[in-house]
PDB file of N, CA and C in Angstrom:
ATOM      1  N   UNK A   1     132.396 108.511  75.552  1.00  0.00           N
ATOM      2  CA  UNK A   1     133.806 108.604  75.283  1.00  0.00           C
ATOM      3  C   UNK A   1     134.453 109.702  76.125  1.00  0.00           C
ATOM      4  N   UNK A   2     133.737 110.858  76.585  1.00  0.00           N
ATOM      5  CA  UNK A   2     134.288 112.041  77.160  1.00  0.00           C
ATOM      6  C   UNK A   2     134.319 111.600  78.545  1.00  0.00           C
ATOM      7  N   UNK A   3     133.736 110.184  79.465  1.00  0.00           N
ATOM      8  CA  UNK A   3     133.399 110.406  80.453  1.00  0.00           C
ATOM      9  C   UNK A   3     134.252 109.291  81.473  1.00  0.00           C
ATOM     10  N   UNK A   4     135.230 108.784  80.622  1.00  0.00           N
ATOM     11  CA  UNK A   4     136.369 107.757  81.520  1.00  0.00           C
ATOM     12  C   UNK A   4     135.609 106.405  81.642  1.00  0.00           C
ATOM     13  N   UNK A   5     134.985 106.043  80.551  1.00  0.00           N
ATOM     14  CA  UNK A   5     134.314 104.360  81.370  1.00  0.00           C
ATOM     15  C   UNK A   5     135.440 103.676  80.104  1.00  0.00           C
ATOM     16  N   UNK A   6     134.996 102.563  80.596  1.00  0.00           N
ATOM     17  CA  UNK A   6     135.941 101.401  79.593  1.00  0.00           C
ATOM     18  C   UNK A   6     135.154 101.209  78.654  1.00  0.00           C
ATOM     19  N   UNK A   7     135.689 100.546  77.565  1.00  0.00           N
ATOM     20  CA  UNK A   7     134.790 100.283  76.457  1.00  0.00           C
ATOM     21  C   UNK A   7     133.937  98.984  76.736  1.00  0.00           C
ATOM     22  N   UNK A   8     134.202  98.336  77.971  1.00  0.00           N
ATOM     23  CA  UNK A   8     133.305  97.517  78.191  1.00  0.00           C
ATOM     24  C   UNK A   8     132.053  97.897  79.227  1.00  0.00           C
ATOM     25  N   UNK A   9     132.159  99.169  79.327  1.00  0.00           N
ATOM     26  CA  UNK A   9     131.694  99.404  80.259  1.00  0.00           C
ATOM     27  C   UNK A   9     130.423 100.555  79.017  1.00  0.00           C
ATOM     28  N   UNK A  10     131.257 101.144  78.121  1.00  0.00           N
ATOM     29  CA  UNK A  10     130.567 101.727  77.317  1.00  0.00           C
ATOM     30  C   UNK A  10     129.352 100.680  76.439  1.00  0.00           C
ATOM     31  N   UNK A  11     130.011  99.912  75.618  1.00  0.00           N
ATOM     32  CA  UNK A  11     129.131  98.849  75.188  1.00  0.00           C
ATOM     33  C   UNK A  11     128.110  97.939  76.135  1.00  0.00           C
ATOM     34  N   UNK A  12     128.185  98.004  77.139  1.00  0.00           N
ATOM     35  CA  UNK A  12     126.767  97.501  78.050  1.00  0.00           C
ATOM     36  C   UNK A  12     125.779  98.482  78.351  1.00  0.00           C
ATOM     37  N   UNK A  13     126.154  99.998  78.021  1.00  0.00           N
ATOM     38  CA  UNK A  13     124.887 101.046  77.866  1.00  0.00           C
ATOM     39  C   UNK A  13     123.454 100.528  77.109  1.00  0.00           C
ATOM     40  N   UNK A  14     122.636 100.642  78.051  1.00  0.00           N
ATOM     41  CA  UNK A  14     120.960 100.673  77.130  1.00  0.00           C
ATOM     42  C   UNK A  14     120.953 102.103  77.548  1.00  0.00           C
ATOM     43  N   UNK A  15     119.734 102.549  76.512  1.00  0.00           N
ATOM     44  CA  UNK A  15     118.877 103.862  76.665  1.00  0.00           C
ATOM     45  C   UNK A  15     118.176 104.244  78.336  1.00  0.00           C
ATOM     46  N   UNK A  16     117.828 103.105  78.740  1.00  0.00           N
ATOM     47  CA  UNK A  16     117.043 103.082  80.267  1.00  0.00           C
ATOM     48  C   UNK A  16     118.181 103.287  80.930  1.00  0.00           C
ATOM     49  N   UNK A  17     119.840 103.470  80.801  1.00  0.00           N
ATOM     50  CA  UNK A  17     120.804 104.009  81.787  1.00  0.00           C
ATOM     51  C   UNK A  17     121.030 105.465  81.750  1.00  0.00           C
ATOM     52  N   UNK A  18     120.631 105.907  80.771  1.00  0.00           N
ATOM     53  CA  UNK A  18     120.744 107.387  80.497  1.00  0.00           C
ATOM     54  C   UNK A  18     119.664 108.476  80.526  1.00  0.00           C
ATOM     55  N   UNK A  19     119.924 109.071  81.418  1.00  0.00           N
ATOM     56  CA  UNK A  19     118.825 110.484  81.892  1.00  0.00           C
ATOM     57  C   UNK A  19     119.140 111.833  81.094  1.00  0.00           C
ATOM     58  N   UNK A  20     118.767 111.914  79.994  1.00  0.00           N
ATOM     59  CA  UNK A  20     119.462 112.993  79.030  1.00  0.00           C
ATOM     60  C   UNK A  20     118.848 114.521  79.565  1.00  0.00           C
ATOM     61  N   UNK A  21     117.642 114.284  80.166  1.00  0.00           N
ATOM     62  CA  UNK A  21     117.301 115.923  81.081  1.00  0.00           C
ATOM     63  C   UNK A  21     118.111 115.902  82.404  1.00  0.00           C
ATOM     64  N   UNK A  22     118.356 114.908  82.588  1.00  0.00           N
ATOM     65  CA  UNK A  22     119.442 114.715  84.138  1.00  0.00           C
ATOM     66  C   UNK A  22     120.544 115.346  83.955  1.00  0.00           C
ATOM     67  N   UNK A  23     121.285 115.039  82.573  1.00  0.00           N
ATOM     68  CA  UNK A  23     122.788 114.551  81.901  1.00  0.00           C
ATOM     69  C   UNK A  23     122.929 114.102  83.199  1.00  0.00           C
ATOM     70  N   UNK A  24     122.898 112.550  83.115  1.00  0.00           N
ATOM     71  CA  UNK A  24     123.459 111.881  83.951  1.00  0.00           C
ATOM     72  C   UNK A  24     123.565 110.022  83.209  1.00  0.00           C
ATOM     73  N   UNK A  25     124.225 109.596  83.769  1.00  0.00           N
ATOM     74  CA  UNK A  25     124.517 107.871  82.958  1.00  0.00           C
ATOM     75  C   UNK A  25     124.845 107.156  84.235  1.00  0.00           C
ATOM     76  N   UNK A  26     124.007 106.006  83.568  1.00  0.00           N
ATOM     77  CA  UNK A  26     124.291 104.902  85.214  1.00  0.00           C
ATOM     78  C   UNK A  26     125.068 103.448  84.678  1.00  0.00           C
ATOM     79  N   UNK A  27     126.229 103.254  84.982  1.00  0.00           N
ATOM     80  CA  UNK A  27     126.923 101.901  84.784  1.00  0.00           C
ATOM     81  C   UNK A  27     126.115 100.781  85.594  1.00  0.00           C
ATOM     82  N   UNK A  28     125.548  99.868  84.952  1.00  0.00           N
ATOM     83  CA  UNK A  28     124.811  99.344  85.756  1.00  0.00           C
ATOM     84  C   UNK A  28     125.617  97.440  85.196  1.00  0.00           C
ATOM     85  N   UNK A  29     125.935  97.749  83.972  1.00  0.00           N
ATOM     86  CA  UNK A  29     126.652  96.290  83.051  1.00  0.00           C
ATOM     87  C   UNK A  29     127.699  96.983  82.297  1.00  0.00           C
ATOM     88  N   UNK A  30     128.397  95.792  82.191  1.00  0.00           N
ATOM     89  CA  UNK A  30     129.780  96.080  81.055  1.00  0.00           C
ATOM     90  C   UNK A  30     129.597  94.638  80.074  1.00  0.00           C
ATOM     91  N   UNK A  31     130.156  94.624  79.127  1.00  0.00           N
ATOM     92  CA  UNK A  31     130.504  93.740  77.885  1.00  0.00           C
ATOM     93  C   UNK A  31     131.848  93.249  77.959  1.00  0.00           C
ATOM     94  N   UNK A  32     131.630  91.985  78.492  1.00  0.00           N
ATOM     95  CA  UNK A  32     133.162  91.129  78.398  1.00  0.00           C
ATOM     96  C   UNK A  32     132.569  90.208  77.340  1.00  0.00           C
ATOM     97  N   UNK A  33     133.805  90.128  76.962  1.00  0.00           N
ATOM     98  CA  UNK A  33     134.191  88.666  75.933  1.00  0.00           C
ATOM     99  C   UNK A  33     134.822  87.076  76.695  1.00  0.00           C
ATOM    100  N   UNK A  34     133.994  86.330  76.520  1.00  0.00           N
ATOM    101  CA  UNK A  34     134.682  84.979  77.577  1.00  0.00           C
ATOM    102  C   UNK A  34     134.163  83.900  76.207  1.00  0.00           C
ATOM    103  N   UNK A  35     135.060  82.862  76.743  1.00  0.00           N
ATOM    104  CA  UNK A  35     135.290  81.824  76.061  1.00  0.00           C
ATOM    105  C   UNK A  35     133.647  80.898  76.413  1.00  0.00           C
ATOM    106  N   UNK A  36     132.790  80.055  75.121  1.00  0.00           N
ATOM    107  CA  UNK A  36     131.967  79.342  75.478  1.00  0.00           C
ATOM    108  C   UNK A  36     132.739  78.023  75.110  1.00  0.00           C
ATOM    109  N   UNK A  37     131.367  77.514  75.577  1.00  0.00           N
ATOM    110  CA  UNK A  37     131.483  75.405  75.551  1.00  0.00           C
ATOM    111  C   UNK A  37     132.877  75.204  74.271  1.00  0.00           C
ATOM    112  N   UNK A  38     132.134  75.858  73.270  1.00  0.00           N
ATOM    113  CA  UNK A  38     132.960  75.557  71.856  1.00  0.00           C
ATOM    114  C   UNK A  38     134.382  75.858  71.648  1.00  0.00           C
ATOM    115  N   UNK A  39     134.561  77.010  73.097  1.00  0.00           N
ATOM    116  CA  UNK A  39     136.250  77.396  72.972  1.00  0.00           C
ATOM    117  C   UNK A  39     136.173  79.357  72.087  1.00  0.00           C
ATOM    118  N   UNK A  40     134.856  79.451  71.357  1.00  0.00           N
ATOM    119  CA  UNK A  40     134.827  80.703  70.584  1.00  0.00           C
ATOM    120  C   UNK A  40     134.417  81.102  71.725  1.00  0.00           C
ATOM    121  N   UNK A  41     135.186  82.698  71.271  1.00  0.00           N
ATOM    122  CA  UNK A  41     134.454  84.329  72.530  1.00  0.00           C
ATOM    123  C   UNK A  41     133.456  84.533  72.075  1.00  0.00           C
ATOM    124  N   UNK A  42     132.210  84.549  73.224  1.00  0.00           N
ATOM    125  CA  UNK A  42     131.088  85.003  72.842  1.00  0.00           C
ATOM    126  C   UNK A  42     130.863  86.142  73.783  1.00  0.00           C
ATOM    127  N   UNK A  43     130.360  87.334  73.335  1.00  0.00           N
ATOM    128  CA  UNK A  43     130.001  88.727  74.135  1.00  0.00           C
ATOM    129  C   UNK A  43     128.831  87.979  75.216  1.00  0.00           C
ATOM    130  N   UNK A  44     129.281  88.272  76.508  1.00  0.00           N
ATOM    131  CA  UNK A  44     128.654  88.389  77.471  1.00  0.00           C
ATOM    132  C   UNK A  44     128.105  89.497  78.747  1.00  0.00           C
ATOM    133  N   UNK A  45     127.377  90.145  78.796  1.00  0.00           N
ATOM    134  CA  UNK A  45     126.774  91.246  79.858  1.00  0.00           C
ATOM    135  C   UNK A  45     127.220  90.843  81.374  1.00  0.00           C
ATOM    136  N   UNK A  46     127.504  91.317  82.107  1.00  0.00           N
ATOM    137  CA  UNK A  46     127.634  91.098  83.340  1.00  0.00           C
ATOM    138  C   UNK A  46     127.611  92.321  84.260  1.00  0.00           C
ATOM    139  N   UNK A  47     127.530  92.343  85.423  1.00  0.00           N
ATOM    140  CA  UNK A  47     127.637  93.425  85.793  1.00  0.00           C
ATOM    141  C   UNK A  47     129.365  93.863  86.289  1.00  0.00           C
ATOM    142  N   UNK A  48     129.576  95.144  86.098  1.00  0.00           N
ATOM    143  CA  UNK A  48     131.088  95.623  86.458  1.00  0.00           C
ATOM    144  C   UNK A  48     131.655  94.980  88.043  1.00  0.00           C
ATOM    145  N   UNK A  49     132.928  94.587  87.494  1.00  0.00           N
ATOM    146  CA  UNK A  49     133.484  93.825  88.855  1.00  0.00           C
ATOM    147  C   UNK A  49     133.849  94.180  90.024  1.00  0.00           C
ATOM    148  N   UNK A  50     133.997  96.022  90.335  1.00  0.00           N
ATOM    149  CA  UNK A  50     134.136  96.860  91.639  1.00  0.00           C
ATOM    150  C   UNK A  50     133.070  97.660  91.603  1.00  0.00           C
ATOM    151  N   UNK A  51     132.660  98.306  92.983  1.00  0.00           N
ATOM    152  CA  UNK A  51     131.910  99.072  93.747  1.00  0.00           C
ATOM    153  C   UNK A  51     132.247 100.464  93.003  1.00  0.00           C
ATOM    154  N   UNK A  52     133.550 100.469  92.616  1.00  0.00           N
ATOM    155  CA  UNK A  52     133.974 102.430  91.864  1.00  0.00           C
ATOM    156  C   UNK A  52     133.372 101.874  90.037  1.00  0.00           C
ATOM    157  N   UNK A  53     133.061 100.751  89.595  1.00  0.00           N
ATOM    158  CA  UNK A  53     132.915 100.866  88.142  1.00  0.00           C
ATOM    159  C   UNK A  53     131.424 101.065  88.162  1.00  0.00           C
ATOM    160  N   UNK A  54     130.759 100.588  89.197  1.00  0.00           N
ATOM    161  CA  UNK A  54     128.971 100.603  88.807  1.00  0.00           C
ATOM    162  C   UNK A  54     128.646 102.196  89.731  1.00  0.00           C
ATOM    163  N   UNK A  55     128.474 103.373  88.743  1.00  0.00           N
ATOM    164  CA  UNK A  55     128.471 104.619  89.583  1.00  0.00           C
ATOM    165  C   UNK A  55     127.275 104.991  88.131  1.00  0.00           C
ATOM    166  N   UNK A  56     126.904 106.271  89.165  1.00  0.00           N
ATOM    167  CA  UNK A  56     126.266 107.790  87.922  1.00  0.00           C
ATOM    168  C   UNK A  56     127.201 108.426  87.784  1.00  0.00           C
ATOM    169  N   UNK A  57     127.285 108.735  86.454  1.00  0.00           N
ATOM    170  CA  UNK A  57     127.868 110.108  85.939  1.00  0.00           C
ATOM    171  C   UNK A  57     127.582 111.133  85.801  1.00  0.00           C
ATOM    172  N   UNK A  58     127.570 112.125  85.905  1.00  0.00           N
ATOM    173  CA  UNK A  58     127.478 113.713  85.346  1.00  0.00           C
ATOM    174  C   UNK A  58     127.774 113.719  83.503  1.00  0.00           C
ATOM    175  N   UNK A  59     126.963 114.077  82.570  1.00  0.00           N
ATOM    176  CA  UNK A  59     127.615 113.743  81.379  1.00  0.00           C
ATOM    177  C   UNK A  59     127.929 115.372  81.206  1.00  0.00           C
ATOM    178  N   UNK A  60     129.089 115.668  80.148  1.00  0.00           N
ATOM    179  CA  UNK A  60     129.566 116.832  80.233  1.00  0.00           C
ATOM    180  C   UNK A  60     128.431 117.219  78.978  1.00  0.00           C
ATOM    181  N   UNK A  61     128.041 118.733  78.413  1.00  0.00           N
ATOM    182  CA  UNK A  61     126.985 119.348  77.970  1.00  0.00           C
ATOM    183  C   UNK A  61     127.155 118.552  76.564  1.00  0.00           C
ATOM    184  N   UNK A  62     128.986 118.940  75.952  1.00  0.00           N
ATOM    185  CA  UNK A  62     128.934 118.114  74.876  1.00  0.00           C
ATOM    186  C   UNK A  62     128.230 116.695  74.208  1.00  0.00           C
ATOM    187  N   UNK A  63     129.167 115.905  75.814  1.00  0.00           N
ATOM    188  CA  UNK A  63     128.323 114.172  75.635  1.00  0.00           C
ATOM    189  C   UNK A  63     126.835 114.245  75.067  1.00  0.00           C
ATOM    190  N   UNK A  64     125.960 114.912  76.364  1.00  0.00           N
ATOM    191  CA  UNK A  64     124.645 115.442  76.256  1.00  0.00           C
ATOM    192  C   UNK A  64     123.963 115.758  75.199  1.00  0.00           C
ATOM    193  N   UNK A  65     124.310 116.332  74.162  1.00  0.00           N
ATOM    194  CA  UNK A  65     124.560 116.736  72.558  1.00  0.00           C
ATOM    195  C   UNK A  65     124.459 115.665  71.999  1.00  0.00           C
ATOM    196  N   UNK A  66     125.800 115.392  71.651  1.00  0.00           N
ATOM    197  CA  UNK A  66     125.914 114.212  71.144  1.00  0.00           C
ATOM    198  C   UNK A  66     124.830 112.844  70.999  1.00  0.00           C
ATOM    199  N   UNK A  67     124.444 112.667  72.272  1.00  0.00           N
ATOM    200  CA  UNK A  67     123.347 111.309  72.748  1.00  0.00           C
ATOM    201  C   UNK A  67     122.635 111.779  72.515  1.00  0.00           C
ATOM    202  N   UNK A  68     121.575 112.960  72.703  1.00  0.00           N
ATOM    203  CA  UNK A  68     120.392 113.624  72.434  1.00  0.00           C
ATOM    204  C   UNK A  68     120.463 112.915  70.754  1.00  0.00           C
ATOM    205  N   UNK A  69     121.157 113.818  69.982  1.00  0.00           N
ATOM    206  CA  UNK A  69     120.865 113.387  68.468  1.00  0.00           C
ATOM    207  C   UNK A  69     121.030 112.227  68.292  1.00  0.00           C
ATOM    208  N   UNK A  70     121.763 111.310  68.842  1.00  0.00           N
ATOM    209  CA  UNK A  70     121.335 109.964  68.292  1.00  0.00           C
ATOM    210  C   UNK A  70     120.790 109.462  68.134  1.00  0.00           C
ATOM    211  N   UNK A  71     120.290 109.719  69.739  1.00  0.00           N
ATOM    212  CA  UNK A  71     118.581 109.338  69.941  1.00  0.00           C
ATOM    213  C   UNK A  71     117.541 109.447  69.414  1.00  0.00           C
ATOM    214  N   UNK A  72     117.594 110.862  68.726  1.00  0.00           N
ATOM    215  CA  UNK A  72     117.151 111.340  67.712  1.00  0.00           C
ATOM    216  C   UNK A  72     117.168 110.065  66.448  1.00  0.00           C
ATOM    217  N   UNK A  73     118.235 110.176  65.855  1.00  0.00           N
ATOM    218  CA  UNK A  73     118.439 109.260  64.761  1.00  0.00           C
ATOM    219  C   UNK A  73     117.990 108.042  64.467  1.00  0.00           C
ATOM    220  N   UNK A  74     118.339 107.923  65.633  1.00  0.00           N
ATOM    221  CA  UNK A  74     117.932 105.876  65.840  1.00  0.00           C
ATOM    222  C   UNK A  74     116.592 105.934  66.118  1.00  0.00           C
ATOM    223  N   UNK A  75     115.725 106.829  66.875  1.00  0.00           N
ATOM    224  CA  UNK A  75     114.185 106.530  66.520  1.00  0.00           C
ATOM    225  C   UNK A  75     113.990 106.880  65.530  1.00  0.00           C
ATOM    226  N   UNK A  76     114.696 108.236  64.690  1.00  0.00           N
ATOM    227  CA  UNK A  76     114.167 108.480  63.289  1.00  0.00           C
ATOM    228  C   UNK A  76     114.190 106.520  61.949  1.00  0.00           C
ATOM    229  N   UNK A  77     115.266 106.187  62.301  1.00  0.00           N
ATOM    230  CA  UNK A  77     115.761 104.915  61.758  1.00  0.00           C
ATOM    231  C   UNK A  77     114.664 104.208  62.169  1.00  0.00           C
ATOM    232  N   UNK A  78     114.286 103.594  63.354  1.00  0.00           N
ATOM    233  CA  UNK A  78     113.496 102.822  63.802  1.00  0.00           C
ATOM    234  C   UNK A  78     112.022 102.839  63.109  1.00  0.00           C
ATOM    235  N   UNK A  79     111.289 103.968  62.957  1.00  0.00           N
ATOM    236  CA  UNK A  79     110.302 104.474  62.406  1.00  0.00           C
ATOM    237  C   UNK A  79     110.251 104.349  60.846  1.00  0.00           C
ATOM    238  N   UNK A  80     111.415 104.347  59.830  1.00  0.00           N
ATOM    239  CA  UNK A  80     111.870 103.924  58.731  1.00  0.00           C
ATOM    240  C   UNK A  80     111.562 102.059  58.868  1.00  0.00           C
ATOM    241  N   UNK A  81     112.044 101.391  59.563  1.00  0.00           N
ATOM    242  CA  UNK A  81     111.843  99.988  59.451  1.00  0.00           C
ATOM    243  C   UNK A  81     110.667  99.095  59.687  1.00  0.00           C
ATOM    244  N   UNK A  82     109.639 100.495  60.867  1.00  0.00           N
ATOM    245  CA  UNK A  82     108.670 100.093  60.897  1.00  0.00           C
ATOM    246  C   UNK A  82     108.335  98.280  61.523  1.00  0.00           C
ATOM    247  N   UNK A  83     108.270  97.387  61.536  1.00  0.00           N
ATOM    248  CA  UNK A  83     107.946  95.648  61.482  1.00  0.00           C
ATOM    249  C   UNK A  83     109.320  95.636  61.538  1.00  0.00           C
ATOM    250  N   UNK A  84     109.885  95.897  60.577  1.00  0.00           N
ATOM    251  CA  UNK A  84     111.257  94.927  60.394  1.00  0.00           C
ATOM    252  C   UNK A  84     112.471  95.173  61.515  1.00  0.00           C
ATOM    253  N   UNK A  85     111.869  96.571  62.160  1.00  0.00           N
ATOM    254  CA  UNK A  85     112.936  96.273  63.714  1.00  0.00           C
ATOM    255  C   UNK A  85     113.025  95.686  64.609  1.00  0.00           C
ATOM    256  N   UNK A  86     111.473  94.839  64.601  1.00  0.00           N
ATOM    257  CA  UNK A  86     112.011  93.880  65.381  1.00  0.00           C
ATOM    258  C   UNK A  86     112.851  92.635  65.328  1.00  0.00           C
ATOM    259  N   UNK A  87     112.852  92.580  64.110  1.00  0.00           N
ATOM    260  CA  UNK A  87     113.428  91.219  63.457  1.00  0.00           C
ATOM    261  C   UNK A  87     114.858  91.522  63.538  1.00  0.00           C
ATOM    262  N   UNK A  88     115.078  92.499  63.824  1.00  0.00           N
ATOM    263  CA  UNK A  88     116.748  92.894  64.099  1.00  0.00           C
ATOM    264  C   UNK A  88     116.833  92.798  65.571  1.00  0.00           C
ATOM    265  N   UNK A  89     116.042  92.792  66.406  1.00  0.00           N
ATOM    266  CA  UNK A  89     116.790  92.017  67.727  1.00  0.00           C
ATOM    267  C   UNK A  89     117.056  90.860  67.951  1.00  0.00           C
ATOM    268  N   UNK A  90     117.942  90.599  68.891  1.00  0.00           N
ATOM    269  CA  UNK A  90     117.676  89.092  69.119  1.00  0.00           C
ATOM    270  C   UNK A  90     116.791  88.210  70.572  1.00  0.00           C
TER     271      UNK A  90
END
């Protein structure tokens, strides 16, 4: 949020884009919404449509913070579900 991407650009983040000893983040996909067969928006990955949207960032110390503990969290979570996390992907 501190670092100017779009929110489609935010929501195509995986963990493998982010270097948290780097503080650094790599736009590599964004999350558009497009119409399927049926006419409903279905979330689709793609990669960003200019040469200035697919970059590294510098994350500021805060961001850095922030993601560290999540990371934190969500493996703490993950480790709680044990089997059943996988059944939450798709």
């Amino acid at each position: 949020m501190t670092c100017g991407l779009s929110k489609g650009g935010l929501l195509g983040l995986k963990w493998v884009d982010v270097d948290l000893d780097g503080r650094t983040l790599t736009v590599r996909r964004q999350l558009q919404w497009l119409k399927g067969q049926d006419g409903k928006m279905e979330p689709v990955f793609n990669e960003p449509k200019s040469a200035r949207a697919r970059r590294t960032i510098h994350l500021p110390v805060t961001a850095n913070t922030a993601l560290r503990a999540h990371r934190v969290r969500q493996l703490e979570e993950r480790l709680l579900l044990g089997e059943a996390w996988c059944s939450l992907l798709p």
